[in-house]
PDB file of N, CA and C in Angstrom:
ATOM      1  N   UNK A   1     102.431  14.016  40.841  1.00  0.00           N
ATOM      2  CA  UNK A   1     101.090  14.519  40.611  1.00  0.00           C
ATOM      3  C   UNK A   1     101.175  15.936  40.043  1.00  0.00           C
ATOM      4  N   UNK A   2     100.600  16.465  39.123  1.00  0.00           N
ATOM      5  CA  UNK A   2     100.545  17.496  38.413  1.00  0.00           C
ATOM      6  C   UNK A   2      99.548  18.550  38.765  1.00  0.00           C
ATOM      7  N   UNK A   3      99.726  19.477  39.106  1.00  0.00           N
ATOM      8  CA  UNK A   3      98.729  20.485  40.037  1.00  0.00           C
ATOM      9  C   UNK A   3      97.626  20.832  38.447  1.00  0.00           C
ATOM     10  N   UNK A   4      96.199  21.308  38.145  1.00  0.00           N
ATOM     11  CA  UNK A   4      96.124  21.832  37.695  1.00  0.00           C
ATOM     12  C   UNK A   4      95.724  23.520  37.547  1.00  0.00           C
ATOM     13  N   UNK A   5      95.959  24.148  36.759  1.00  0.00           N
ATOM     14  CA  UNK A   5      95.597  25.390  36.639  1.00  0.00           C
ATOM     15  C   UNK A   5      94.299  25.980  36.508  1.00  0.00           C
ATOM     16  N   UNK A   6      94.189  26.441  37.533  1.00  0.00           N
ATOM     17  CA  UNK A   6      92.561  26.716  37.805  1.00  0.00           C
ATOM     18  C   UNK A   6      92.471  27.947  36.092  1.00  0.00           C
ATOM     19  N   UNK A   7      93.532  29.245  36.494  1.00  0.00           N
ATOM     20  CA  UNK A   7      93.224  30.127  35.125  1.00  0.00           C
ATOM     21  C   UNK A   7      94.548  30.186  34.459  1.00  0.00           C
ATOM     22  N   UNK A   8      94.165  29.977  33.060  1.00  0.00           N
ATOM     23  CA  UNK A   8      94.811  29.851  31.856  1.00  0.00           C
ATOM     24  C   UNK A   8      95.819  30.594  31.751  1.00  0.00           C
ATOM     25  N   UNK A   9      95.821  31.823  32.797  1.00  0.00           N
ATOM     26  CA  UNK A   9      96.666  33.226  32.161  1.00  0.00           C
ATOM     27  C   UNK A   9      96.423  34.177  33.174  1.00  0.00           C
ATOM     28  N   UNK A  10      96.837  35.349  33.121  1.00  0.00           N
ATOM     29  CA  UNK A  10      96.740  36.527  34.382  1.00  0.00           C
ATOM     30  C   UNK A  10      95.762  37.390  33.811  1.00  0.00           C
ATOM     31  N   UNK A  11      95.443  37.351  32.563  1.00  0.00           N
ATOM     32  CA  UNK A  11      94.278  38.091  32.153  1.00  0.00           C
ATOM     33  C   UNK A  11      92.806  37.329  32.667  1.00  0.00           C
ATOM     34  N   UNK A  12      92.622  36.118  32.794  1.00  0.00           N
ATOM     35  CA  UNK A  12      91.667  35.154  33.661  1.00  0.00           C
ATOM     36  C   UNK A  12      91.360  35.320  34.697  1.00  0.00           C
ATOM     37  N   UNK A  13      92.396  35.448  35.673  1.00  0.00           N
ATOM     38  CA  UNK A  13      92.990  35.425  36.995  1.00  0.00           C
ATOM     39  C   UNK A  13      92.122  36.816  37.265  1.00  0.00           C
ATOM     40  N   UNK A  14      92.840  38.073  36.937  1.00  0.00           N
ATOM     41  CA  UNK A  14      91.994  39.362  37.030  1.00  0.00           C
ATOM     42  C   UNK A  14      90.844  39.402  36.471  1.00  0.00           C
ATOM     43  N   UNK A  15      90.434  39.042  35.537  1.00  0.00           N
ATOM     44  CA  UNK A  15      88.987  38.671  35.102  1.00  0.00           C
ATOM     45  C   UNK A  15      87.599  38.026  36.453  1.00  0.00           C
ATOM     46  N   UNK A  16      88.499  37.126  36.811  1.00  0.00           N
ATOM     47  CA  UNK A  16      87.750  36.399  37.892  1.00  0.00           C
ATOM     48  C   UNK A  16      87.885  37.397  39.110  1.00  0.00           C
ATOM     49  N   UNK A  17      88.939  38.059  39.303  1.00  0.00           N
ATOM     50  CA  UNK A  17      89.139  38.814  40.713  1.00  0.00           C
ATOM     51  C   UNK A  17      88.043  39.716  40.261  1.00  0.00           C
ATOM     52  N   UNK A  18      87.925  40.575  39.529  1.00  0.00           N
ATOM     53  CA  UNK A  18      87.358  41.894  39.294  1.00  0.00           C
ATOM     54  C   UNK A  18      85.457  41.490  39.533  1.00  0.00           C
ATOM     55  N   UNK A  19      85.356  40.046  38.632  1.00  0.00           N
ATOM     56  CA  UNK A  19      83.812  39.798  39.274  1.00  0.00           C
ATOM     57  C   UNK A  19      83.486  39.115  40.522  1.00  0.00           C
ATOM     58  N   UNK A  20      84.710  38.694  41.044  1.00  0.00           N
ATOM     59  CA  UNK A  20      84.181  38.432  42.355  1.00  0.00           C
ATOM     60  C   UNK A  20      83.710  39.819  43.202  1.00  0.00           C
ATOM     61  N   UNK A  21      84.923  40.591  43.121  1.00  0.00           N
ATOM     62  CA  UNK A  21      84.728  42.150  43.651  1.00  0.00           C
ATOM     63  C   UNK A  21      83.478  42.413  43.568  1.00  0.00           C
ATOM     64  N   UNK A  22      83.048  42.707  42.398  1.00  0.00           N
ATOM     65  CA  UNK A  22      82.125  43.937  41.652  1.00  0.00           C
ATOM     66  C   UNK A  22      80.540  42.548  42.576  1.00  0.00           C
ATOM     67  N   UNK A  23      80.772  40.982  42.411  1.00  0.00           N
ATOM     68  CA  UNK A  23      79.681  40.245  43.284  1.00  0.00           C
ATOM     69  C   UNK A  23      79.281  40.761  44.501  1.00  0.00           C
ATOM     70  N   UNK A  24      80.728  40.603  45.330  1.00  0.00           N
ATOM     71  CA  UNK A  24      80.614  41.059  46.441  1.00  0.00           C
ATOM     72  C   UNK A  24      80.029  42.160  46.874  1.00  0.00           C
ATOM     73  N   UNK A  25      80.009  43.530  46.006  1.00  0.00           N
ATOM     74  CA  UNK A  25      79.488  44.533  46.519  1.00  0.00           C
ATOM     75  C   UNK A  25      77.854  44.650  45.996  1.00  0.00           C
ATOM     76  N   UNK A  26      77.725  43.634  45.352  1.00  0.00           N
ATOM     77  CA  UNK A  26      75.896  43.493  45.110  1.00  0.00           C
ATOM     78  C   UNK A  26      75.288  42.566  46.702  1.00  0.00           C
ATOM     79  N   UNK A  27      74.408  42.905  47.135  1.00  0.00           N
ATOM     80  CA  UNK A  27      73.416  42.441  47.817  1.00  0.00           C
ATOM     81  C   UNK A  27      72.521  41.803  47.573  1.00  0.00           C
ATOM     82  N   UNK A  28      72.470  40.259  47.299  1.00  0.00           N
ATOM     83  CA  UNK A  28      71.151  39.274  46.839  1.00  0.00           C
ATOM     84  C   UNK A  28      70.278  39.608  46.712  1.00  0.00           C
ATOM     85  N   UNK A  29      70.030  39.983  48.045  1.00  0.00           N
ATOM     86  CA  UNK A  29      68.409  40.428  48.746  1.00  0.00           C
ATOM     87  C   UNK A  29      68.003  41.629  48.379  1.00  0.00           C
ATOM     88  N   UNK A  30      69.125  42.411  48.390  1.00  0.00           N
ATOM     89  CA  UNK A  30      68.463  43.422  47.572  1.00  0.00           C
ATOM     90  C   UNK A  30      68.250  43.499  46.199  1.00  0.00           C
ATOM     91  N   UNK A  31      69.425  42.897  45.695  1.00  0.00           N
ATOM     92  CA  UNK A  31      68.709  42.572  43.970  1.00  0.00           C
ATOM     93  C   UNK A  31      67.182  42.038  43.653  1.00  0.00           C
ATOM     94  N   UNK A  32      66.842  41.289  44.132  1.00  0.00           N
ATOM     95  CA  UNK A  32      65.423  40.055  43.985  1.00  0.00           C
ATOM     96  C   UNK A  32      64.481  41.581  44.923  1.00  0.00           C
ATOM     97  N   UNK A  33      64.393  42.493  45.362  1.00  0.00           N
ATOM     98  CA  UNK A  33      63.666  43.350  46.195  1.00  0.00           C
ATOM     99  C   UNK A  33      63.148  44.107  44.726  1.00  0.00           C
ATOM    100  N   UNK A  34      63.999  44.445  44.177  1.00  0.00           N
ATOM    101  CA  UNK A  34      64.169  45.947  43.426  1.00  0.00           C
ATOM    102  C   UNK A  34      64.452  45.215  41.811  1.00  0.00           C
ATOM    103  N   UNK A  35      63.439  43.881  41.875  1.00  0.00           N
ATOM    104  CA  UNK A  35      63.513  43.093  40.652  1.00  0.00           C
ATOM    105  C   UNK A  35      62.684  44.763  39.783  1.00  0.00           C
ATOM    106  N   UNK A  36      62.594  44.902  38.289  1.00  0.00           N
ATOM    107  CA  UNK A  36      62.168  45.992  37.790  1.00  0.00           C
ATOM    108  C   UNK A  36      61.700  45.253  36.603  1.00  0.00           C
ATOM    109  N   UNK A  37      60.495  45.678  35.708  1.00  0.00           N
ATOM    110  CA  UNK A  37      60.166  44.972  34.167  1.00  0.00           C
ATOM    111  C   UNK A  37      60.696  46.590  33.548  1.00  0.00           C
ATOM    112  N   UNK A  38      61.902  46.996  32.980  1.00  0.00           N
ATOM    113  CA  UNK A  38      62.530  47.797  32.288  1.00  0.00           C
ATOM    114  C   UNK A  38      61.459  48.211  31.272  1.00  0.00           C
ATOM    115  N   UNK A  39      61.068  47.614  30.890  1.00  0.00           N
ATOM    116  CA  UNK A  39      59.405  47.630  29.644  1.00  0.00           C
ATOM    117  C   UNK A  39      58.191  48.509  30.177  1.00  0.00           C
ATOM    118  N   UNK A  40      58.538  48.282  31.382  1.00  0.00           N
ATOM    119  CA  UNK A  40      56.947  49.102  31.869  1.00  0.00           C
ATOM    120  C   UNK A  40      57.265  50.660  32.885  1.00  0.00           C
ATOM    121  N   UNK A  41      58.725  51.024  32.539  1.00  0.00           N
ATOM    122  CA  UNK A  41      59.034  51.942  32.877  1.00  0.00           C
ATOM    123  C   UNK A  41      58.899  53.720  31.679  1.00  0.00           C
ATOM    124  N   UNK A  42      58.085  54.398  32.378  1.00  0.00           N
ATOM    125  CA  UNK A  42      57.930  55.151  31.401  1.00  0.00           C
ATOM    126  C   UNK A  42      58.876  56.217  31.854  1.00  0.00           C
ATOM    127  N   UNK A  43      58.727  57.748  30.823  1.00  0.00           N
ATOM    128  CA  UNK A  43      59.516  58.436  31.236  1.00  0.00           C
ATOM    129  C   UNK A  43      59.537  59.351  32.224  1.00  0.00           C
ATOM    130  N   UNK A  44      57.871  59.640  32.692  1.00  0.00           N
ATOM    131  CA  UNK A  44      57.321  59.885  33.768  1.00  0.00           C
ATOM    132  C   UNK A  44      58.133  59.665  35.200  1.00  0.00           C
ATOM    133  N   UNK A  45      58.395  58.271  34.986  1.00  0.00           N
ATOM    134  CA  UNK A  45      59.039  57.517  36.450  1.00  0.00           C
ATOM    135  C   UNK A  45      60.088  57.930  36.608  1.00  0.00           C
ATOM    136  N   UNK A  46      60.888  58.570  35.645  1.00  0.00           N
ATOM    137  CA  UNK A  46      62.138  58.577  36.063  1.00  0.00           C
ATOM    138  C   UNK A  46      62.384  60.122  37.141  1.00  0.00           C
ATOM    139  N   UNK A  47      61.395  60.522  37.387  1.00  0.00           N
ATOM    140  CA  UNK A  47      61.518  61.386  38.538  1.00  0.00           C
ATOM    141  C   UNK A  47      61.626  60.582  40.069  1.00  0.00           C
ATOM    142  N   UNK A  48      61.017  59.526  39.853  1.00  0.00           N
ATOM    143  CA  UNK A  48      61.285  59.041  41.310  1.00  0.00           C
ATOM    144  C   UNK A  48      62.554  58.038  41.408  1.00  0.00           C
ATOM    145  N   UNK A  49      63.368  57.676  40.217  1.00  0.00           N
ATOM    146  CA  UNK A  49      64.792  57.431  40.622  1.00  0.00           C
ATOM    147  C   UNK A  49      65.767  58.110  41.042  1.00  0.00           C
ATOM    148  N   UNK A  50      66.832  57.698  41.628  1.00  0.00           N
ATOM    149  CA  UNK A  50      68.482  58.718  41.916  1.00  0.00           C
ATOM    150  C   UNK A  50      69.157  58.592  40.649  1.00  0.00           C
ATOM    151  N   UNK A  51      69.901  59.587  40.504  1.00  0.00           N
ATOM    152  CA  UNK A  51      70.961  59.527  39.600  1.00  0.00           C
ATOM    153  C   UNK A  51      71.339  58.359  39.078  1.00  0.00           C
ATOM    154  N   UNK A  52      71.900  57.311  40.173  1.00  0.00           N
ATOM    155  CA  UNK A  52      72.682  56.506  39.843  1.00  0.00           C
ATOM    156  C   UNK A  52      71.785  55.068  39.465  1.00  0.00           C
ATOM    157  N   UNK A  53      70.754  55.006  40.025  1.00  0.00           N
ATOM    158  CA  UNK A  53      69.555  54.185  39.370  1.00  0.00           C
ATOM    159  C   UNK A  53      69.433  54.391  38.129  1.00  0.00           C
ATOM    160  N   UNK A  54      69.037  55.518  37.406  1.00  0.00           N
ATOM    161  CA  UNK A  54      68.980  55.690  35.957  1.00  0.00           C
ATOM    162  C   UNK A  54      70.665  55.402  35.029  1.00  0.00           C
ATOM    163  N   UNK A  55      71.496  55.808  35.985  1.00  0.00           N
ATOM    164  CA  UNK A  55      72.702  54.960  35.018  1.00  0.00           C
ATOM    165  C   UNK A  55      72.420  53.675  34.974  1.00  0.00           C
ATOM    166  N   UNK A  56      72.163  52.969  36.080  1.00  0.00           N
ATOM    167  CA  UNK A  56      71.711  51.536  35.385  1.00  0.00           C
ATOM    168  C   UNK A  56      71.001  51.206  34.580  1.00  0.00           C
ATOM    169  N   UNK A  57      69.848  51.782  34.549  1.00  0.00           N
ATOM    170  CA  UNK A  57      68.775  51.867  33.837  1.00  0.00           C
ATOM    171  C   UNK A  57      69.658  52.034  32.398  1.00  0.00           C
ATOM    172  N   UNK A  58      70.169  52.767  32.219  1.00  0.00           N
ATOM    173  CA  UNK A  58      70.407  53.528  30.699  1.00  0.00           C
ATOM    174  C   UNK A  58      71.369  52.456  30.279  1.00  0.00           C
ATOM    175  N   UNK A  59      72.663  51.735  30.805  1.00  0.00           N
ATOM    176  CA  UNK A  59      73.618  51.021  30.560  1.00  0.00           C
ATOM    177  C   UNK A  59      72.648  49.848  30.301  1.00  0.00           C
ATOM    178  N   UNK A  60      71.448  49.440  30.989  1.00  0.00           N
ATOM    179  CA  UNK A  60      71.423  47.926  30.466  1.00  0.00           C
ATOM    180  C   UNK A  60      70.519  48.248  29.594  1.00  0.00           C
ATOM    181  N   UNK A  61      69.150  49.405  28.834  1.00  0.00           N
ATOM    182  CA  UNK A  61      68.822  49.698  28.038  1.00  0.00           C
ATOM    183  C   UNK A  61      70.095  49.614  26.912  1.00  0.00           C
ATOM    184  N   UNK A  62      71.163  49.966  27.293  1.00  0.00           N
ATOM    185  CA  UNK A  62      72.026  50.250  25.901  1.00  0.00           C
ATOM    186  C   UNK A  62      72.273  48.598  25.460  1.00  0.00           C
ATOM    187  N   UNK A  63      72.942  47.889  26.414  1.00  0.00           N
ATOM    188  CA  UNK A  63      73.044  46.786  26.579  1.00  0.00           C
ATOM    189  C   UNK A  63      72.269  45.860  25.961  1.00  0.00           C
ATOM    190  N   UNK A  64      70.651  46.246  26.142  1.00  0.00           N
ATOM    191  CA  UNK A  64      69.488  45.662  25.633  1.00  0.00           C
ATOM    192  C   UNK A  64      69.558  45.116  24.323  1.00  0.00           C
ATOM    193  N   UNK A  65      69.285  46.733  23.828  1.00  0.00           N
ATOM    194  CA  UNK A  65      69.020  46.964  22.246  1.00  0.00           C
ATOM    195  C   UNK A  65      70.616  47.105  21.718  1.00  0.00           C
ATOM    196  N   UNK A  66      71.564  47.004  21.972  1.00  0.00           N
ATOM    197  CA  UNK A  66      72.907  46.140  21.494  1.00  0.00           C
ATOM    198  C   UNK A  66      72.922  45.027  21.360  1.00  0.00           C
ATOM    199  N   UNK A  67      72.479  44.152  22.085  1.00  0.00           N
ATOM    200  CA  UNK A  67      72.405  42.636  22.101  1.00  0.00           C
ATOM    201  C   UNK A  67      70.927  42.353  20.947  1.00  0.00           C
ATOM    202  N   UNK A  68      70.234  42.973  20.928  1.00  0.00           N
ATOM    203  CA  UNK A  68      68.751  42.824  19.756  1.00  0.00           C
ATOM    204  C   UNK A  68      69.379  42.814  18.752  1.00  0.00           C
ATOM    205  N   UNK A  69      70.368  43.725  18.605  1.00  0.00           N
ATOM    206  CA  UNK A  69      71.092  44.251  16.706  1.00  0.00           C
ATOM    207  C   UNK A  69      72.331  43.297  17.056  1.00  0.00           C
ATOM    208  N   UNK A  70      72.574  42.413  17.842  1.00  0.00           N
ATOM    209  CA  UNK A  70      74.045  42.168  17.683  1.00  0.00           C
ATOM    210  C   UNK A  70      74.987  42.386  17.560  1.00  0.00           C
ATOM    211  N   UNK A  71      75.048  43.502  18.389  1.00  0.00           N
ATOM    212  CA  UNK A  71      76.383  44.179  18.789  1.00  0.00           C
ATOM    213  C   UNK A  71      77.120  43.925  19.989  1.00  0.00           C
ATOM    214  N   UNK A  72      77.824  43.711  19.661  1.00  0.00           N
ATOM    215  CA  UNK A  72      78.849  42.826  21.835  1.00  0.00           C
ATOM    216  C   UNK A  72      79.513  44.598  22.047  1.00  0.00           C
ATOM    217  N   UNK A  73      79.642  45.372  21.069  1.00  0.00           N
ATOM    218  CA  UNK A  73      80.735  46.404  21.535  1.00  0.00           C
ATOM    219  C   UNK A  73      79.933  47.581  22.603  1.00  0.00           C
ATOM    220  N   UNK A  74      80.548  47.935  23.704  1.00  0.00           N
ATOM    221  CA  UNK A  74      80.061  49.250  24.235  1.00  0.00           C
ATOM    222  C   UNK A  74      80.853  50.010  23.919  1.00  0.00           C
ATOM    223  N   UNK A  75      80.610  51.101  23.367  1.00  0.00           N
ATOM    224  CA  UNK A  75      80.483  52.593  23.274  1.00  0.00           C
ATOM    225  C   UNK A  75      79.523  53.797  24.121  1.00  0.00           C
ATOM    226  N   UNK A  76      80.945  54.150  24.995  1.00  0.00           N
ATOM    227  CA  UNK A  76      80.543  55.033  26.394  1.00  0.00           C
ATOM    228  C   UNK A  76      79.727  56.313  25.730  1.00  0.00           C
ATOM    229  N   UNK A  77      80.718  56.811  24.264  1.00  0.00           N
ATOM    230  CA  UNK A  77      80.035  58.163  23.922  1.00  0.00           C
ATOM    231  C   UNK A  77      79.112  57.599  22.805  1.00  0.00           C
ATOM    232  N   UNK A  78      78.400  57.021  22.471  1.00  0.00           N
ATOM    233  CA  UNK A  78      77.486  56.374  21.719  1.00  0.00           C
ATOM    234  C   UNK A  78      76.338  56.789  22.731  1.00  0.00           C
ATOM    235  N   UNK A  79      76.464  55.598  23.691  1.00  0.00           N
ATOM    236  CA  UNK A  79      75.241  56.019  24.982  1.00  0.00           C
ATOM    237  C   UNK A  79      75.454  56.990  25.227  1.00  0.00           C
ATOM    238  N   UNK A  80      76.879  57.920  25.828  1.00  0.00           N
ATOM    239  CA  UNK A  80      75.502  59.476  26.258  1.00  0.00           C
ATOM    240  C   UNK A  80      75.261  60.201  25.085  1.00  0.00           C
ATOM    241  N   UNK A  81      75.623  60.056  23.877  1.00  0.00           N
ATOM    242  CA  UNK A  81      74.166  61.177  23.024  1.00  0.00           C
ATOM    243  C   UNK A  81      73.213  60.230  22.967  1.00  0.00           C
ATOM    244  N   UNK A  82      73.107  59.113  22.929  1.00  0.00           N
ATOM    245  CA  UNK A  82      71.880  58.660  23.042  1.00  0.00           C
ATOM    246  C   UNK A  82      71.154  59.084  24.546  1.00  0.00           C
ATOM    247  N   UNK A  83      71.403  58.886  25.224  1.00  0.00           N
ATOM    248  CA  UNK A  83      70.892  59.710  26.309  1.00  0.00           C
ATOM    249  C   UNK A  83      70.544  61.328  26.368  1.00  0.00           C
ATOM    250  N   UNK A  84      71.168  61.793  26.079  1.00  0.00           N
ATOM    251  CA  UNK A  84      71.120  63.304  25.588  1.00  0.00           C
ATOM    252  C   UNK A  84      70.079  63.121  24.802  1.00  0.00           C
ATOM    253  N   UNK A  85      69.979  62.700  23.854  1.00  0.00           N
ATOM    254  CA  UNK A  85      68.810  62.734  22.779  1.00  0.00           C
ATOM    255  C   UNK A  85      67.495  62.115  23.591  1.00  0.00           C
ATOM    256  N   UNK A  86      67.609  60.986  23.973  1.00  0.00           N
ATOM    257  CA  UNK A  86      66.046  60.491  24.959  1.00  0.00           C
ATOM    258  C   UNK A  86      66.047  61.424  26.043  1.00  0.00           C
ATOM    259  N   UNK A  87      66.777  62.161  26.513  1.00  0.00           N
ATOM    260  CA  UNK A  87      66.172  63.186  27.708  1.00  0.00           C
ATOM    261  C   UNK A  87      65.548  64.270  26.769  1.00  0.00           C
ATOM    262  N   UNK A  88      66.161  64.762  25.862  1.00  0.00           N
ATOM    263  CA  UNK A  88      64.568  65.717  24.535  1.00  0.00           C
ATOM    264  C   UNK A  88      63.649  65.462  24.760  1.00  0.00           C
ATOM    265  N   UNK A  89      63.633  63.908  24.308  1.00  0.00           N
ATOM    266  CA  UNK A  89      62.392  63.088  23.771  1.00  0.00           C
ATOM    267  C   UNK A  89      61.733  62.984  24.897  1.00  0.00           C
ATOM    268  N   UNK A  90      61.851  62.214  25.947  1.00  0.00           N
ATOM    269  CA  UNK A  90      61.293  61.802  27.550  1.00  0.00           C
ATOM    270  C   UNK A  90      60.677  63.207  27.520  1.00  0.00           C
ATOM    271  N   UNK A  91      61.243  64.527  27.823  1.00  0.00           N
ATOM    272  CA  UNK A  91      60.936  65.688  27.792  1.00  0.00           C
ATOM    273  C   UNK A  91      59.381  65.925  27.376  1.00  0.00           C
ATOM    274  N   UNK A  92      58.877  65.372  26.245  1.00  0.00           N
ATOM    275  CA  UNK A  92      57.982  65.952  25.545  1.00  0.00           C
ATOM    276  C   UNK A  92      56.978  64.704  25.383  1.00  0.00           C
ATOM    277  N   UNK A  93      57.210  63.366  25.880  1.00  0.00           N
ATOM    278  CA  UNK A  93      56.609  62.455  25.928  1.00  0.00           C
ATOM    279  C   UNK A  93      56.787  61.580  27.095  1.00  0.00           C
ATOM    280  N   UNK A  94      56.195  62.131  28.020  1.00  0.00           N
ATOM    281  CA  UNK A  94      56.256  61.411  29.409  1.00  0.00           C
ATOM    282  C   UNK A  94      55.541  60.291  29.410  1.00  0.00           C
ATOM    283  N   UNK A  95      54.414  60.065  28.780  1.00  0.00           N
ATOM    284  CA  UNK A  95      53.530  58.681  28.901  1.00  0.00           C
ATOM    285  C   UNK A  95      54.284  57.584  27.669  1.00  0.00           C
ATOM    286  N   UNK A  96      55.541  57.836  27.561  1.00  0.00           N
ATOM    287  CA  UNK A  96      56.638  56.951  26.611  1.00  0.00           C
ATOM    288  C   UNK A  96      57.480  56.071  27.456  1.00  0.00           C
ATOM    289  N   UNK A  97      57.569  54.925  26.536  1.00  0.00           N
ATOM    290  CA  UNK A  97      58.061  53.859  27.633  1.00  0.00           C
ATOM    291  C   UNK A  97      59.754  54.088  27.427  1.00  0.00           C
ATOM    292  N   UNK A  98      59.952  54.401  28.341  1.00  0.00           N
ATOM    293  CA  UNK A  98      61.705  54.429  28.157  1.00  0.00           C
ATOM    294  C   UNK A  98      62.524  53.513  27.262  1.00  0.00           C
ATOM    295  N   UNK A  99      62.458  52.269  27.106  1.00  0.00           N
ATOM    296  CA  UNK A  99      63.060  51.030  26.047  1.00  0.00           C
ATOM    297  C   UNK A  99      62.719  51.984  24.725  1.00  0.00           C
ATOM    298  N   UNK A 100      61.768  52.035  24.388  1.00  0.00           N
ATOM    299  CA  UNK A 100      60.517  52.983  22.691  1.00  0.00           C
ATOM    300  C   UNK A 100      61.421  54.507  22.879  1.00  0.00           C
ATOM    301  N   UNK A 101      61.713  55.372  24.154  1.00  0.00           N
ATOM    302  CA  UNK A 101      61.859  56.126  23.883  1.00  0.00           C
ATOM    303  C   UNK A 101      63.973  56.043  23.167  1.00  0.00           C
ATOM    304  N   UNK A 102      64.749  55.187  24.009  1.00  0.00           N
ATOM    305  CA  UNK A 102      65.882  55.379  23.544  1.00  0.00           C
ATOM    306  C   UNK A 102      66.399  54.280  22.043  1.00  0.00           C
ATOM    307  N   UNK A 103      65.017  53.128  21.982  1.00  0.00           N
ATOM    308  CA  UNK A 103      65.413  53.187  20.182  1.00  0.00           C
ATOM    309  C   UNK A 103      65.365  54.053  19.368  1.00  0.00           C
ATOM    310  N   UNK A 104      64.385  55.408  19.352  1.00  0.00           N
ATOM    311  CA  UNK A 104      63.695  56.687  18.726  1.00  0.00           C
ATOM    312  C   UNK A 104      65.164  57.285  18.896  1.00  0.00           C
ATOM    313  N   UNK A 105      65.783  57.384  20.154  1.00  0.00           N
ATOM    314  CA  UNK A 105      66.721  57.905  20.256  1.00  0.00           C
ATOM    315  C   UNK A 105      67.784  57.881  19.533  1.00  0.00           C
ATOM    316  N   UNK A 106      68.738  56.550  19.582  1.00  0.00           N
ATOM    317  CA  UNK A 106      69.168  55.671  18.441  1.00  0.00           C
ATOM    318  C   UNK A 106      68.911  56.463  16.761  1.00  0.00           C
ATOM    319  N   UNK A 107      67.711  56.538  16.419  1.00  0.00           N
ATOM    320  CA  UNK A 107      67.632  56.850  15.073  1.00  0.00           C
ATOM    321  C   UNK A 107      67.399  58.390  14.836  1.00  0.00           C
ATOM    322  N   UNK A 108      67.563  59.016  15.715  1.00  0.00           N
ATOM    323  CA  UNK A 108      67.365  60.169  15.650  1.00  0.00           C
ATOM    324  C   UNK A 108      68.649  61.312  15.077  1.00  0.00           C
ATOM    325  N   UNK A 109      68.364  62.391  14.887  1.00  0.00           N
ATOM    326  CA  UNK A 109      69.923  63.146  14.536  1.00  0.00           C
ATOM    327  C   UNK A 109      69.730  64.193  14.849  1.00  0.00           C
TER     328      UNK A 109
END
């Protein structure tokens, strides 16, 4: 009888370890709590997040409008001047929806 191979390779193998990890340390219940419409977040709000809330925020905004233009690649220093640049902008347009404010961002120089 021939065992089969669950992963193809050790790059698989760690692939699968690393998202089980990164699963494990998410909380169901708290995900589905702190469901968010990213769209209806303006820049106003972002006073009542932590730090590390708005990194999410900003990574899956980047994420977003990468996947709209069809781009699979992340670029760490791409996003923070884009960030740098929407904290200007947020700055001076608080009733701006955060998604509107970091495409502006995007095209900005």
């Amino acid at each position: 009888m021939t065992k089969k191979r669950i992963f193809s390779s050790p790059k698989s193998y760690t692939l699968a370890l690393t998202l089980t990890v990164l699963a494990a340390g998410f909380n169901v219940g708290d995900a589905r709590a702190n469901t968010v419409d990213i769209s209806a977040i303006k820049c106003s709000d972002l006073a009542n997040y932590n730090t590390e809330y708005i990194g999410f925020l900003l990574v899956w905004i980047d994420g977003y409008l990468g996947g709209r233009a069809e781009d699979t690649t992340f670029d760490a220093e791409r996003m923070g001047n884009n960030a740098e640049k929407a904290k200007k902008l947020c700055a001076n347009n608080l009733d701006k929806g955060l998604v509107t404010i970091f495409k502006e961002a995007e095209t900005a120089q």
